[in-house]
N, C-alpha and C. Protein backbone atom coordinates (compact mmCIF):
# COMPACT_ATOMS: atom_id res chain seq x y z
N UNK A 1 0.84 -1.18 0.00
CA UNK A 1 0.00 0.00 0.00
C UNK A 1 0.89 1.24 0.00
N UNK A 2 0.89 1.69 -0.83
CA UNK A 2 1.50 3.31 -1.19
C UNK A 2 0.84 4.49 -1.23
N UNK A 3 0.65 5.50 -1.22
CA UNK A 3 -0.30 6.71 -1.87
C UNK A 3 0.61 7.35 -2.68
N UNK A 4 -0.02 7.23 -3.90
CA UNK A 4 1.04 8.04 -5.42
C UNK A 4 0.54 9.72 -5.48
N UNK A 5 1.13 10.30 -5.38
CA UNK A 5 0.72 11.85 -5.71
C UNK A 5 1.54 12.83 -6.12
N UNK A 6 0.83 13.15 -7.34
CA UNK A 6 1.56 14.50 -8.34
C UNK A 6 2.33 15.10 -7.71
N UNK A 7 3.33 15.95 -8.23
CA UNK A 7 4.10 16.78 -7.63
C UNK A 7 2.91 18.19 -7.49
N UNK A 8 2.00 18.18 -8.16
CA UNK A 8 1.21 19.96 -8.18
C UNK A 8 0.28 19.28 -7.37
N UNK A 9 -0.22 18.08 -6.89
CA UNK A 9 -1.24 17.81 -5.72
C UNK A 9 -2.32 18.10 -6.16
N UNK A 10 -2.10 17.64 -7.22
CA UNK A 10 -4.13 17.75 -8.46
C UNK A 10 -4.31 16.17 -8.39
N UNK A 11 -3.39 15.08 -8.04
CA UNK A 11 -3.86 14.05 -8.07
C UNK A 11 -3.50 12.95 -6.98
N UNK A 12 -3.80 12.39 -6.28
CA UNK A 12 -3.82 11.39 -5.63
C UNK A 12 -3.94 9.84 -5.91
N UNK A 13 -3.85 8.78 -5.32
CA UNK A 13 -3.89 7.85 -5.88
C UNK A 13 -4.21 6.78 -4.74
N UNK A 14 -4.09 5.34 -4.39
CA UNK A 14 -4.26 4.86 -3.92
C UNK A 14 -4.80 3.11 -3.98
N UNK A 15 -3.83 1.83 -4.60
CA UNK A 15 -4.74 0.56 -4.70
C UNK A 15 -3.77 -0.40 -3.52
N UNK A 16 -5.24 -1.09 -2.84
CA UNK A 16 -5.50 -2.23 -2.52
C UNK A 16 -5.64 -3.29 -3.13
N UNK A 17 -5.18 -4.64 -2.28
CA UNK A 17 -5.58 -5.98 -2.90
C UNK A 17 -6.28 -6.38 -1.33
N UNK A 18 -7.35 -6.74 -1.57
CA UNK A 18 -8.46 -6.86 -0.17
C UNK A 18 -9.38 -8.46 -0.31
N UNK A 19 -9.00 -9.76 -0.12
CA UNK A 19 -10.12 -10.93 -0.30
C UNK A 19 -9.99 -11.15 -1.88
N UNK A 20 -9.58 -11.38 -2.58
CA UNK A 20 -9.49 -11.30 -3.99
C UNK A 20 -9.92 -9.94 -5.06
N UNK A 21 -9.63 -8.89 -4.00
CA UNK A 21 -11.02 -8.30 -4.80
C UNK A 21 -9.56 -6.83 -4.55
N UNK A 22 -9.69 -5.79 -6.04
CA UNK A 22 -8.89 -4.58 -6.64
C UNK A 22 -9.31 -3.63 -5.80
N UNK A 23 -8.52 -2.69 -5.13
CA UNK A 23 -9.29 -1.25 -5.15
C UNK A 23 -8.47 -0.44 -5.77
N UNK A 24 -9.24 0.55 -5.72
CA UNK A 24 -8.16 1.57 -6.85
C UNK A 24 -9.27 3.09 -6.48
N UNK A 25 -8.42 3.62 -5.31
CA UNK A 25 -8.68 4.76 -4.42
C UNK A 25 -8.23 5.91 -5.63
N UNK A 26 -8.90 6.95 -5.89
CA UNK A 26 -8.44 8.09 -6.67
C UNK A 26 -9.25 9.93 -6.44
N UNK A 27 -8.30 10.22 -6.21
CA UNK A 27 -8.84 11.66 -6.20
C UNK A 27 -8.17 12.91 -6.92
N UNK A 28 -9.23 13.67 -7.29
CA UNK A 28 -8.85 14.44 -8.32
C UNK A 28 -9.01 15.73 -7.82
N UNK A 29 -8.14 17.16 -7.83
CA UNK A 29 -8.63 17.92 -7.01
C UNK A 29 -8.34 19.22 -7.74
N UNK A 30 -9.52 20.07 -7.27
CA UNK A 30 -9.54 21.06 -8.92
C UNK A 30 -9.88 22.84 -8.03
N UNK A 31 -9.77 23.21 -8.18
CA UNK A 31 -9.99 24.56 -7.53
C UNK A 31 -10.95 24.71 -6.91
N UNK A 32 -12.57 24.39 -6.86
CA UNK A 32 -13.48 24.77 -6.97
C UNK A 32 -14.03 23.18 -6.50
N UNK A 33 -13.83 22.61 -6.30
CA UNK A 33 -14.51 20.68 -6.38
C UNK A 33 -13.40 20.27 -6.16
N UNK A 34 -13.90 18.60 -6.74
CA UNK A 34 -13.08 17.31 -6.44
C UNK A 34 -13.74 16.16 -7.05
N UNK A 35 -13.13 15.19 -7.35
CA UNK A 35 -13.39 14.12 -7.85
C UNK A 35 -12.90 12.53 -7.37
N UNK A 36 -13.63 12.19 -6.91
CA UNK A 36 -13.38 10.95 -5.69
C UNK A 36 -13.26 9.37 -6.83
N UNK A 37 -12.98 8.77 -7.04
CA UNK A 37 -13.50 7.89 -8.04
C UNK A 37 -12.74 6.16 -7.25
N UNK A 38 -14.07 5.27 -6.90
CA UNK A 38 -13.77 4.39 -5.57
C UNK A 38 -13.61 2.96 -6.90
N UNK A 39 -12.82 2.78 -7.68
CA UNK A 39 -12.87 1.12 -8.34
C UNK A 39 -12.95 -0.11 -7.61
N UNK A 40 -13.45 -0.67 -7.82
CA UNK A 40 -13.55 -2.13 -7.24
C UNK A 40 -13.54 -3.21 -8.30
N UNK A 41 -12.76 -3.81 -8.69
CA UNK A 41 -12.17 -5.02 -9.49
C UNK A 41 -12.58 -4.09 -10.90
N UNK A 42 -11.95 -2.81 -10.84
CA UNK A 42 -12.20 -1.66 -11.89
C UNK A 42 -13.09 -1.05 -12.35
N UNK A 43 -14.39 -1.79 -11.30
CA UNK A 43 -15.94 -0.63 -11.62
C UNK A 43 -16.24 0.31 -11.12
N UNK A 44 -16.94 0.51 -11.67
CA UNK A 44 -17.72 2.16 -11.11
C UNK A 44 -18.80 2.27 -11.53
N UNK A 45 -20.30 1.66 -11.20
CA UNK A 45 -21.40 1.81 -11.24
C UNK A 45 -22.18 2.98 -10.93
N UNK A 46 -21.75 3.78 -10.45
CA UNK A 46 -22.40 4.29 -9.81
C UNK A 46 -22.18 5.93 -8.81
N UNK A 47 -22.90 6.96 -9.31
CA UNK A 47 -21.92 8.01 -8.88
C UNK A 47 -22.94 8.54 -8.49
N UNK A 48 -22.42 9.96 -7.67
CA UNK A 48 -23.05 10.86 -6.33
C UNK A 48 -22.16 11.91 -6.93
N UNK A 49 -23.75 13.36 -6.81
CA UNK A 49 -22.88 14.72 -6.46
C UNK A 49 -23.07 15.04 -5.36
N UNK A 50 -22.19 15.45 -4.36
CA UNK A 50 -21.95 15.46 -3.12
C UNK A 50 -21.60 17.18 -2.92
N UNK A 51 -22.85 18.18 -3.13
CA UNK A 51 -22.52 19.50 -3.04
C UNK A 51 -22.33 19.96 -1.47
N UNK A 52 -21.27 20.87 -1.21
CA UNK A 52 -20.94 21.52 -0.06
C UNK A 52 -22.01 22.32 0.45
N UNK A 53 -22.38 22.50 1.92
CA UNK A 53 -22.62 23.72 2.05
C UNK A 53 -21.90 24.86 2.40
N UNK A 54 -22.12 26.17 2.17
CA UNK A 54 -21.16 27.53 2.97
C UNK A 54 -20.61 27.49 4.46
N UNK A 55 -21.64 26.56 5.16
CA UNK A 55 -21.37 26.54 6.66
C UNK A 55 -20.36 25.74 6.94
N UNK A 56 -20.30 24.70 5.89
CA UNK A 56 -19.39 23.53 5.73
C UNK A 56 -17.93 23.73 5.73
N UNK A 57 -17.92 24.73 5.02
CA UNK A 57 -16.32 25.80 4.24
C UNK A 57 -16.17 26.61 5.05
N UNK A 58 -16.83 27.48 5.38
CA UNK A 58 -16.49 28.30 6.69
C UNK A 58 -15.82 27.69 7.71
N UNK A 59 -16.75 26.60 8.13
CA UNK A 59 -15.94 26.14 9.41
C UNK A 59 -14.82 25.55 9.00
N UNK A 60 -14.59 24.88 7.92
CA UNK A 60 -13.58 24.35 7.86
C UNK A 60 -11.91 25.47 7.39
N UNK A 61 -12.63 26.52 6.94
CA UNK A 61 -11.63 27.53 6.51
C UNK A 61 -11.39 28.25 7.74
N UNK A 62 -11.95 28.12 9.09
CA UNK A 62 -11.54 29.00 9.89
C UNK A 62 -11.15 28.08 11.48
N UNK A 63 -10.98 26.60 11.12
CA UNK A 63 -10.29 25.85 12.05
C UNK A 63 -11.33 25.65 12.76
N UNK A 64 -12.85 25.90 12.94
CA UNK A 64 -13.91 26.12 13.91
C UNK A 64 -13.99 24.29 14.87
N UNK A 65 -13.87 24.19 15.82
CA UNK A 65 -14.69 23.07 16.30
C UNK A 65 -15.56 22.86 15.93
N UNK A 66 -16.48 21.55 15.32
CA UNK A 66 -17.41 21.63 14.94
C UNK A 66 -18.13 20.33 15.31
N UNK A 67 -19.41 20.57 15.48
CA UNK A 67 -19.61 19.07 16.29
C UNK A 67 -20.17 18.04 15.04
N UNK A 68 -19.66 16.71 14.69
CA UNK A 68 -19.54 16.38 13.05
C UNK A 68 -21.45 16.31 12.64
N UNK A 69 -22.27 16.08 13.82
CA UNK A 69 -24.04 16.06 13.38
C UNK A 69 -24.15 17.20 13.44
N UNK A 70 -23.80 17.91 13.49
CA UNK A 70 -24.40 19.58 13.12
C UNK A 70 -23.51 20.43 12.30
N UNK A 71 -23.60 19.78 11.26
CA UNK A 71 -22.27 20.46 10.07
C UNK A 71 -23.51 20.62 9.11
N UNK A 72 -24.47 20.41 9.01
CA UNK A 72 -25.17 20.11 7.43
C UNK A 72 -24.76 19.97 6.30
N UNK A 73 -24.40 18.62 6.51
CA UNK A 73 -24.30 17.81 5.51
C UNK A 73 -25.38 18.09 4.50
N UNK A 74 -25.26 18.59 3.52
CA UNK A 74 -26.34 18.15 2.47
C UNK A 74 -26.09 16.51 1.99
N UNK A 75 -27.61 15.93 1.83
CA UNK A 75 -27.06 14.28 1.05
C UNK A 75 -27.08 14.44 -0.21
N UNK A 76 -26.20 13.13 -0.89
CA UNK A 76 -25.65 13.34 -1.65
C UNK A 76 -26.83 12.91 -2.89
N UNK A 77 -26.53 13.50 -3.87
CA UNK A 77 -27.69 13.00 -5.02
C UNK A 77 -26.71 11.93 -6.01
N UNK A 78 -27.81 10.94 -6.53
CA UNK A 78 -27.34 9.58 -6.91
C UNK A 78 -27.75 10.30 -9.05
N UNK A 79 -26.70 10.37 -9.53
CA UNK A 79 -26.46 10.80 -10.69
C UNK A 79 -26.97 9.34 -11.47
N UNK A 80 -26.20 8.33 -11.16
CA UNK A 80 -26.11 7.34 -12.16
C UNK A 80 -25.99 6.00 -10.64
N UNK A 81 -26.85 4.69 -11.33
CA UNK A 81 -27.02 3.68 -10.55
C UNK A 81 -28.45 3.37 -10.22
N UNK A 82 -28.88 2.38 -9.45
CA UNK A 82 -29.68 2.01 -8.75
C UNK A 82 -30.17 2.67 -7.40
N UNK A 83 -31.13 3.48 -7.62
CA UNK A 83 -31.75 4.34 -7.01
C UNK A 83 -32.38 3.40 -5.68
N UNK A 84 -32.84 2.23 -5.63
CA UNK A 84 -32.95 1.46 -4.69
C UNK A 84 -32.05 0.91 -3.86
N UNK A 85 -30.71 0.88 -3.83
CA UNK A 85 -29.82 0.06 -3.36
C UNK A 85 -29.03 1.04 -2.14
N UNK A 86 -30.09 0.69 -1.10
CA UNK A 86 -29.84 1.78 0.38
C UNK A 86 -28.16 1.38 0.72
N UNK A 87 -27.19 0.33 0.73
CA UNK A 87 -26.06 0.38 1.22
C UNK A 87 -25.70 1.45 0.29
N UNK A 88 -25.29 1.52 -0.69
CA UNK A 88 -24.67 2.39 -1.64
C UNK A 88 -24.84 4.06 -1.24
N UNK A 89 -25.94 4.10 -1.08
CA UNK A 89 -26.61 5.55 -0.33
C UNK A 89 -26.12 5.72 0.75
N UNK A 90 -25.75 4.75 1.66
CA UNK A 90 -25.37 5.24 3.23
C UNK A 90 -24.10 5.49 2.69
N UNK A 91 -23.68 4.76 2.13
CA UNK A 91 -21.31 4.81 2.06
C UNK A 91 -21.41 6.18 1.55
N UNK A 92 -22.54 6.83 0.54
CA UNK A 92 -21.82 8.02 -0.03
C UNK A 92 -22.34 8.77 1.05
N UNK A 93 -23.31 8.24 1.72
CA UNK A 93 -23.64 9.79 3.04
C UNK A 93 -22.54 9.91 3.76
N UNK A 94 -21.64 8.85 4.11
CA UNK A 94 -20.67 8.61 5.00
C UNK A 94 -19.50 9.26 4.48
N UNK A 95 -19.39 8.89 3.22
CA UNK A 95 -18.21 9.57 2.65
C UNK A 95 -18.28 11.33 2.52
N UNK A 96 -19.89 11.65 2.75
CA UNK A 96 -19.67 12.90 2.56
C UNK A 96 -19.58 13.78 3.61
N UNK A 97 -20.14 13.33 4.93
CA UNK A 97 -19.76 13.79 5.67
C UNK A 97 -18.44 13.92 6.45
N UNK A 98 -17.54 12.71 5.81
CA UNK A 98 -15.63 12.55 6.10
C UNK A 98 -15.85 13.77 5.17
N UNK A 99 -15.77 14.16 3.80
CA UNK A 99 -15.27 15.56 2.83
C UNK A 99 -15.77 16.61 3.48
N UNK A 100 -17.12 16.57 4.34
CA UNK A 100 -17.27 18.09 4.90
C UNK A 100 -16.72 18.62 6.50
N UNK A 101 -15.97 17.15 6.70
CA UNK A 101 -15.02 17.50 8.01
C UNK A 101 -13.58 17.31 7.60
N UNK A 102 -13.37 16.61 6.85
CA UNK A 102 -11.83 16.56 6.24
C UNK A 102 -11.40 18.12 5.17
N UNK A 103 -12.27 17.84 3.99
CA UNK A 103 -12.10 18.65 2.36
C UNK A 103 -13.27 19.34 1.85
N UNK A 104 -13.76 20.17 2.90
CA UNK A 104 -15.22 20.33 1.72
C UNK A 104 -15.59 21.35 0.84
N UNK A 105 -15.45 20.14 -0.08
CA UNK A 105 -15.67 20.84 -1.64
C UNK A 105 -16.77 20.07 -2.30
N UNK A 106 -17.50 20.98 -2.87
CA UNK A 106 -18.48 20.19 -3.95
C UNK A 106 -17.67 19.07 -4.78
N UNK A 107 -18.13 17.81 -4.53
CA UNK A 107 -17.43 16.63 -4.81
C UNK A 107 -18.37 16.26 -5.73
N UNK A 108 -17.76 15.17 -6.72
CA UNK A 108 -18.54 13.99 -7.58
C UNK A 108 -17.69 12.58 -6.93
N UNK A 109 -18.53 11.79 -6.58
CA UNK A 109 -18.24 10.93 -6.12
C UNK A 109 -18.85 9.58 -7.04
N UNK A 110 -17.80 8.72 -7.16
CA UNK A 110 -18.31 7.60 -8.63
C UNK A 110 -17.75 6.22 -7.93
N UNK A 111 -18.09 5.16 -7.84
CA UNK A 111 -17.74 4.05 -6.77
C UNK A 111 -18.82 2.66 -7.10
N UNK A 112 -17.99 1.73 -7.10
CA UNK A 112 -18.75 0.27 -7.79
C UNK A 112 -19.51 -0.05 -6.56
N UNK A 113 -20.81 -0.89 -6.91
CA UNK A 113 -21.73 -0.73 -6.22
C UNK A 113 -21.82 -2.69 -5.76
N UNK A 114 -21.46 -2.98 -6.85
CA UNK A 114 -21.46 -4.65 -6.89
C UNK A 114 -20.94 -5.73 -5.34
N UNK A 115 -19.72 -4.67 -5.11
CA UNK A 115 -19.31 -5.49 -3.82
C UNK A 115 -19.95 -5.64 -2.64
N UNK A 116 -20.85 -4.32 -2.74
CA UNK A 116 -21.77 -4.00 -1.63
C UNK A 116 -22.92 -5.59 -1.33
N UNK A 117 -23.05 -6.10 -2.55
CA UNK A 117 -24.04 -7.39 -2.58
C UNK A 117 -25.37 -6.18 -2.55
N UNK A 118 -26.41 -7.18 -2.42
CA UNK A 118 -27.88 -6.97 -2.90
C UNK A 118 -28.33 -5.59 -1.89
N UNK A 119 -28.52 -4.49 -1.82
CA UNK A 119 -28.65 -3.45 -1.63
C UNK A 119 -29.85 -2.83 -0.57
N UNK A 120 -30.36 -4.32 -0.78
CA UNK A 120 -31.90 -4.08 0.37
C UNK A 120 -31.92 -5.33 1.42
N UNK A 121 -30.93 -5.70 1.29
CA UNK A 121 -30.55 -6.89 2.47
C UNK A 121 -28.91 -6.66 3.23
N UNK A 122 -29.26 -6.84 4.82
CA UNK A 122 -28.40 -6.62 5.71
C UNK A 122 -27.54 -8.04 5.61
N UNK A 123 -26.61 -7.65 5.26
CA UNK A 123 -25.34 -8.98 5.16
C UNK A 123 -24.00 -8.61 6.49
N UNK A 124 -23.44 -10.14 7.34
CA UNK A 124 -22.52 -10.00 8.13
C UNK A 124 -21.52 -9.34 6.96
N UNK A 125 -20.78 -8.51 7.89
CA UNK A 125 -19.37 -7.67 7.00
C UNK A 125 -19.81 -6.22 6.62
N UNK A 126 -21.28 -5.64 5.90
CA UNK A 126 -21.14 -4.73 5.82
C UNK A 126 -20.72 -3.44 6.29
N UNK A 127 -20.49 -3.02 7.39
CA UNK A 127 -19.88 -2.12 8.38
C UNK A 127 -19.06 -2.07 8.24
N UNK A 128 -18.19 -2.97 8.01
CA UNK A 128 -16.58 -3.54 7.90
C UNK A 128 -16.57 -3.00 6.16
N UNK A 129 -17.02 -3.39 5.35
CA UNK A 129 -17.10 -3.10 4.32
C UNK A 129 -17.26 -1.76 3.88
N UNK A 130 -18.27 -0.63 4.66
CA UNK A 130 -18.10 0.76 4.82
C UNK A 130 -17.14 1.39 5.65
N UNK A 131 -16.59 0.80 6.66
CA UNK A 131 -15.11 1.73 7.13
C UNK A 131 -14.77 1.67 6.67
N UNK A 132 -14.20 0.14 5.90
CA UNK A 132 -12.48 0.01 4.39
C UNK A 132 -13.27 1.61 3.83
N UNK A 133 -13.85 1.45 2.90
CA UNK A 133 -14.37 2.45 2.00
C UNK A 133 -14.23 3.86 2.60
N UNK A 134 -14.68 4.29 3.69
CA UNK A 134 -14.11 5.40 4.43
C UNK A 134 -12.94 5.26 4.99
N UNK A 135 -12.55 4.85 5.47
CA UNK A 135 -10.77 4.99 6.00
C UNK A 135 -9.71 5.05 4.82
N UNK A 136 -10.04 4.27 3.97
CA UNK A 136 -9.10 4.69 2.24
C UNK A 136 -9.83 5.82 1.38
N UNK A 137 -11.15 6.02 1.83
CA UNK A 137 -11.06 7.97 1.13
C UNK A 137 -10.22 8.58 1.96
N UNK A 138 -10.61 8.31 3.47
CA UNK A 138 -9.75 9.51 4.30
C UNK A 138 -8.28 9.55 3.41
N UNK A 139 -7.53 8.53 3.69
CA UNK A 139 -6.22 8.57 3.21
C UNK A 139 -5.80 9.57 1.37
N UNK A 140 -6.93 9.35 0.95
CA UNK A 140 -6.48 10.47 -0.31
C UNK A 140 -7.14 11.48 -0.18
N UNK A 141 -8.03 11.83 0.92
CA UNK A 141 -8.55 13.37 1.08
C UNK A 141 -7.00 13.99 0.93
């Protein structure tokens, strides 16, 4: 496990080998936004715009303590994917509230949905399956 990153810090990088299965952590970072992009055995089903709010940037531009449930989070809107498949929806709520306490910038967030398994059924591992996914964004915020 390495993290690869540009010398101008427009790009980040980041792959795992996890149970047989690829990750390939990437972030893209642009003046104004960001671009999160989560592969899993090289997919990406499935993407979220994950817009900031002002209160979000403020606090974070001025060092503020902030208590992480009272940041307003806006949730994230599902661009492309399966509009039914509630795990997928929680990881990007999760992930967006790590960007509005870590980086917050109006993000696009794009991430394979497949590993998650069937989307309306509670499976042992998932939890475990959403920290990996948050603890390796943290690392390329």
């Amino acid at each position: 496990m390495s993290i690869i990153e540009d010398q101008t810090g427009f790009s980040k990088s980041l792959t795992l080998h996890n149970d047989k299965t690829e990750f390939f952590f990437h972030k893209l970072s642009l003046a104004d936004r960001q671009i999160i992009n989560v592969q899993i055995d090289g997919i990406m089903d499935t993407t979220f715009d994950i817009p900031m709010t002002t209160q979000a940037s403020i606090n974070y531009a001025s060092s503020m303590e902030i208590d992480g449930d009272t940041i307003g989070v806006p949730d994230p809107v599902l661009l492309i994917g399966d509009h039914a498949n509630m795990k997928i929806s929680i990881v990007a709520s999760q992930v967006a509230k790590l960007i509005a306490l870590q980086c917050p910038k109006h993000t696009c967030l794009s991430i394979g949905s497949k590993w998650f398994g069937n989307g309306n059924e509670v499976e042992e591992g998932d939890f475990e399956k959403l920290m990996f996914i948050v603890e390796n964004i943290k690392k390329v915020l």
